[in-house]
N, C-alpha and C. Protein backbone atom coordinates (compact mmCIF):
# COMPACT_ATOMS: atom_id res chain seq x y z
N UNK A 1 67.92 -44.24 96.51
CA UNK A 1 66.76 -43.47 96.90
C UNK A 1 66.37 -43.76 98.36
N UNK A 2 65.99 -45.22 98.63
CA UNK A 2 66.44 -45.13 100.27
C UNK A 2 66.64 -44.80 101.18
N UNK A 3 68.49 -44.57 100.38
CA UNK A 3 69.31 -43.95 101.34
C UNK A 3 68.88 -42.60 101.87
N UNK A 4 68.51 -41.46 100.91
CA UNK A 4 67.98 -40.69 100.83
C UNK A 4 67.25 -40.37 101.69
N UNK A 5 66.05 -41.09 101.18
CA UNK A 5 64.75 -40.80 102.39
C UNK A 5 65.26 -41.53 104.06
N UNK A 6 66.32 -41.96 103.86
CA UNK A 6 66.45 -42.34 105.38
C UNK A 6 67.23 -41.23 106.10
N UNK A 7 68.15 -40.25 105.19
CA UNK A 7 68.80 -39.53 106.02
C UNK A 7 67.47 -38.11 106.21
N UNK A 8 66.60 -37.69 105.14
CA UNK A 8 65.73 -37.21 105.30
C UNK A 8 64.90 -37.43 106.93
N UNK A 9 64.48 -38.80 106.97
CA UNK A 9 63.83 -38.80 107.98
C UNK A 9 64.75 -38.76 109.15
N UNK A 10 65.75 -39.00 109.35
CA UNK A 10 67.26 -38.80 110.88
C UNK A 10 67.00 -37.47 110.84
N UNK A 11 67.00 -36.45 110.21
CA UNK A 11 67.10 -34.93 109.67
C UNK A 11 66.14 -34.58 110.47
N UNK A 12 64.97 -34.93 110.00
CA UNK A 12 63.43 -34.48 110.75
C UNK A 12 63.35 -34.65 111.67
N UNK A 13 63.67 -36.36 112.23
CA UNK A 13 63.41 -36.29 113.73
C UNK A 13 64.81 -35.62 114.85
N UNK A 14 65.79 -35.61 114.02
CA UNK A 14 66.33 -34.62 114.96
C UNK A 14 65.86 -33.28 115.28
N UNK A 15 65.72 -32.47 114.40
CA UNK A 15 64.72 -31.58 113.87
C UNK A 15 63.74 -31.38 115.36
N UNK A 16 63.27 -32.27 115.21
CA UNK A 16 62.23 -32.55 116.20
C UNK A 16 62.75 -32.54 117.51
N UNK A 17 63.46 -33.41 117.84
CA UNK A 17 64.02 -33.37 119.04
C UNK A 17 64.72 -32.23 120.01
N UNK A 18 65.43 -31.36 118.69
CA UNK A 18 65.40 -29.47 119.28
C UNK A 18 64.51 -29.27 119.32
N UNK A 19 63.60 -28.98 118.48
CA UNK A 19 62.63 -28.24 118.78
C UNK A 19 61.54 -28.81 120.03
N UNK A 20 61.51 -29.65 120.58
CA UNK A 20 61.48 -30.12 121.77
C UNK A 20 61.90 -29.88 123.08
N UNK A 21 63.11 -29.74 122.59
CA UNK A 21 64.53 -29.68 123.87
C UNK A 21 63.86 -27.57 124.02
N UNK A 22 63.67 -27.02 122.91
CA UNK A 22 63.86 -25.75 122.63
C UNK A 22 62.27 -25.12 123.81
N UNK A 23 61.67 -26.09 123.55
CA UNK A 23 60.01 -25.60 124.43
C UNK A 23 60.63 -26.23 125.54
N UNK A 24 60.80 -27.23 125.90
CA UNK A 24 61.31 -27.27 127.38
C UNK A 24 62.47 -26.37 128.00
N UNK A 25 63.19 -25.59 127.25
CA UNK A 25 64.19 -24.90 127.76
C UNK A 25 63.56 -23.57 128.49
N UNK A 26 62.89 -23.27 127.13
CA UNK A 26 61.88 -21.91 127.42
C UNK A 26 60.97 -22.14 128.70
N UNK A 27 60.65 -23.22 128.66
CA UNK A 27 59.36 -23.39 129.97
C UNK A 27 59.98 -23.40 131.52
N UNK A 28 61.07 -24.35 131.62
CA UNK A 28 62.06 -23.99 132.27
C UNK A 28 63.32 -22.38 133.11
N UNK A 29 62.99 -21.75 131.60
CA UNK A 29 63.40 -20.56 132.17
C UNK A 29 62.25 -19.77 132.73
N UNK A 30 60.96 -19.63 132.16
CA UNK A 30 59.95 -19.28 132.73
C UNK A 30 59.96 -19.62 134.23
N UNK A 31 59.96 -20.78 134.51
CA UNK A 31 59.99 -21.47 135.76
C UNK A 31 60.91 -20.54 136.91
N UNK A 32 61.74 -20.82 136.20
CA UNK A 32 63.13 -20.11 137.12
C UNK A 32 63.16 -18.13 137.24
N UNK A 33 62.44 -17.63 136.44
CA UNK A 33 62.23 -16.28 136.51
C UNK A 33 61.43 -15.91 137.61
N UNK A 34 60.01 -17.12 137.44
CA UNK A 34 59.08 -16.94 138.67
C UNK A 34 59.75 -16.94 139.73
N UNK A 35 60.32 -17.96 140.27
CA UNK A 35 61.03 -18.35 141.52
C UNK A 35 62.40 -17.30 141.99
N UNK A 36 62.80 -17.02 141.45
CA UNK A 36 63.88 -15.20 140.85
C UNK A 36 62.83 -14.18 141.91
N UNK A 37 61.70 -14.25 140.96
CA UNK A 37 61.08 -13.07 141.22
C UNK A 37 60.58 -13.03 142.95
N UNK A 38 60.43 -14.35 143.07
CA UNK A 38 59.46 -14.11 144.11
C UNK A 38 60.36 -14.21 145.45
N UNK A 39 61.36 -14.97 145.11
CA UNK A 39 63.04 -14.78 145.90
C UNK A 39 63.41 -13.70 146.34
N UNK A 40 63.45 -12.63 145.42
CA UNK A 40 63.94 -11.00 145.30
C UNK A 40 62.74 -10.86 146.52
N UNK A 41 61.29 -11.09 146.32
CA UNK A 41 60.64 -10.23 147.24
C UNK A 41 60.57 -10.70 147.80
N UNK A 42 61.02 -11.64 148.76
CA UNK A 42 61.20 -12.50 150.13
C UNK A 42 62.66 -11.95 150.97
N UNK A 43 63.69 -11.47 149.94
CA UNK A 43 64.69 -10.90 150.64
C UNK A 43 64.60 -9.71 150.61
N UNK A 44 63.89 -8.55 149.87
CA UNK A 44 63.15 -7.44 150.21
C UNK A 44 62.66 -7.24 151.89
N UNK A 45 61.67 -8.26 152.04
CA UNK A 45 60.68 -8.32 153.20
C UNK A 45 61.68 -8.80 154.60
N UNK A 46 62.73 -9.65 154.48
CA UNK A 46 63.69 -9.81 155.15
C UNK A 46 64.40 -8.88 155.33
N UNK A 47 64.70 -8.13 154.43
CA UNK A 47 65.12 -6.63 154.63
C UNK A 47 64.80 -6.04 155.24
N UNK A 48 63.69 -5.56 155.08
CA UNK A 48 62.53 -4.83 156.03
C UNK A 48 62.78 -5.22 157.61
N UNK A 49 62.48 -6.60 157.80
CA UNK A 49 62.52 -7.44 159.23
C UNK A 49 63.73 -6.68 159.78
N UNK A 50 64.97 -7.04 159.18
CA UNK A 50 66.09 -7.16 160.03
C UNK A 50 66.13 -5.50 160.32
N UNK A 51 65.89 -4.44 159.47
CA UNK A 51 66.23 -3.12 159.67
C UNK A 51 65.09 -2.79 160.71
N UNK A 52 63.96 -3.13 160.89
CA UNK A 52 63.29 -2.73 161.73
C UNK A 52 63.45 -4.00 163.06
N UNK A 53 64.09 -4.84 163.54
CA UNK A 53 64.09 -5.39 164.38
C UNK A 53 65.30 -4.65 165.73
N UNK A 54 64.56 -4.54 166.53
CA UNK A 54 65.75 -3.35 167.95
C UNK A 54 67.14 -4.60 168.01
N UNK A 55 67.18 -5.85 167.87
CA UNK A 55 67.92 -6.40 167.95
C UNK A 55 68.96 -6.16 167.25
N UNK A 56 68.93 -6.32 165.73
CA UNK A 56 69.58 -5.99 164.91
C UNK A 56 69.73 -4.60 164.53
N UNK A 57 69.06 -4.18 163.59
CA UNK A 57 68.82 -2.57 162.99
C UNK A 57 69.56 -2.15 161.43
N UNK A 58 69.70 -1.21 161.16
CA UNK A 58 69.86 -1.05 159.88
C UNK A 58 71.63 -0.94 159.83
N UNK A 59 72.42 -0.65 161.16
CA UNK A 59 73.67 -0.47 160.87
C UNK A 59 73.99 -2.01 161.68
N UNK A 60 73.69 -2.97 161.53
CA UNK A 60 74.19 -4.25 161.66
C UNK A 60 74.70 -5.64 160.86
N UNK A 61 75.91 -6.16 161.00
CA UNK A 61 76.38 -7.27 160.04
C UNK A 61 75.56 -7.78 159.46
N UNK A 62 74.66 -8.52 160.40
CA UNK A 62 73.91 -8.91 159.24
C UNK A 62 72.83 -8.28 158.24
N UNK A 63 72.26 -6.79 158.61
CA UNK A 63 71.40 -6.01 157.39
C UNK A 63 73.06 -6.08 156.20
N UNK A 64 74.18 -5.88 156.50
CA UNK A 64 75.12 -5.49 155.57
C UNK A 64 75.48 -6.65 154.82
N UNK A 65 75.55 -8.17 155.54
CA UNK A 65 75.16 -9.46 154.96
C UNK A 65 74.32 -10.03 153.74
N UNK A 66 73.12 -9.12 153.92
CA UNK A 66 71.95 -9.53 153.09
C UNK A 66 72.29 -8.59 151.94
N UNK A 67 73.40 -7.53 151.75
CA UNK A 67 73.54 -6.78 151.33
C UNK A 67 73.20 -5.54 151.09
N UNK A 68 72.49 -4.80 151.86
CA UNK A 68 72.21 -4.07 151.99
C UNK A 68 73.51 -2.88 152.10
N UNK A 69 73.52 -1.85 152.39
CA UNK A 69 74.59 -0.57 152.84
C UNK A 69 74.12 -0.21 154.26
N UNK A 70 74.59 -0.29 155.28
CA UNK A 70 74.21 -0.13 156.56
C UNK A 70 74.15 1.88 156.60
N UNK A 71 73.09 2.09 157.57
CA UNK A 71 73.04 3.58 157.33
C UNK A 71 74.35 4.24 157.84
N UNK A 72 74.98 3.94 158.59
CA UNK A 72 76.36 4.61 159.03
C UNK A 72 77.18 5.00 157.68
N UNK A 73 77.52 3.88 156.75
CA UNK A 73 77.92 3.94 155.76
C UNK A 73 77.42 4.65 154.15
N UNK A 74 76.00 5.18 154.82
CA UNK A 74 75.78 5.88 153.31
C UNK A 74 76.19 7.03 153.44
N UNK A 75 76.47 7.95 152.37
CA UNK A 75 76.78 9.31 152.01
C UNK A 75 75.82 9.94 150.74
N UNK A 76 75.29 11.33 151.75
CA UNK A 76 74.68 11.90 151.08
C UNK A 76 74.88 12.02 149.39
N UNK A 77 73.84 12.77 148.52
CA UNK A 77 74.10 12.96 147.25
C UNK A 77 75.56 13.42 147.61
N UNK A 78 75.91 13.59 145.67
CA UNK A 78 77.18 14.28 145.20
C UNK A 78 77.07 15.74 145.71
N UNK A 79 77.92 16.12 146.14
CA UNK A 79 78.21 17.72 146.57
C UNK A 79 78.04 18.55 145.72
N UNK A 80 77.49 19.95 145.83
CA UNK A 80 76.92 20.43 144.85
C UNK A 80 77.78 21.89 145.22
N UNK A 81 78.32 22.28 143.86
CA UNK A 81 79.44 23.37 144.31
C UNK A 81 78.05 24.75 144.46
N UNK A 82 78.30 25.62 145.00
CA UNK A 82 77.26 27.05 145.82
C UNK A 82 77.44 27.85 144.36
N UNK A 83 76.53 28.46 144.12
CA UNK A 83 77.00 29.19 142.99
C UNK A 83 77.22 31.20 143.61
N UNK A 84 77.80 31.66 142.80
CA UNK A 84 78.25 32.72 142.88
C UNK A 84 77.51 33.90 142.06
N UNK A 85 77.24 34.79 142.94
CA UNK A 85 76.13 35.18 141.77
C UNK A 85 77.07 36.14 141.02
């Protein structure tokens, strides 16, 4: 009987110990979403900078760096066939 209640209690507190590990994981990713998020809008606003700076501009290595598509390189919508009446 003991034995029993001793593997019972190893059971629980492992038990425990996920479910532990499980709220710190979650809180953690929370963490990291914020910092995601607010990342994205810091290289947004850098975006902005470099395309409006006369130095650089929007068709320069580095706007195409940050990843952006430099304007030289975009192409209009899909072509649209004329219709016939």
């Amino acid at each position: 009987m003991a034995t029993l209640e001793a593997q019972l209690d190893t059971a629980a507190k492992a038990r425990e110990k996920v479910r532990a590990a499980e709220v710190r994981l979650s809180a953690l990713r929370l963490e990291r979403r914020k910092a995601e998020r607010e990342l994205a809008r810091l290289l947004v606003k850098l975006g902005y900078a470099v395309q409006g700076d006369p130095a650089h501009g929007g068709d320069s290595a580095f706007y195409t760096a940050l990843g952006y598509v430099p304007a030289s390189k975009r192409h209009p919508g899909r072509p649209r066939k004329k219709r016939v009446p």
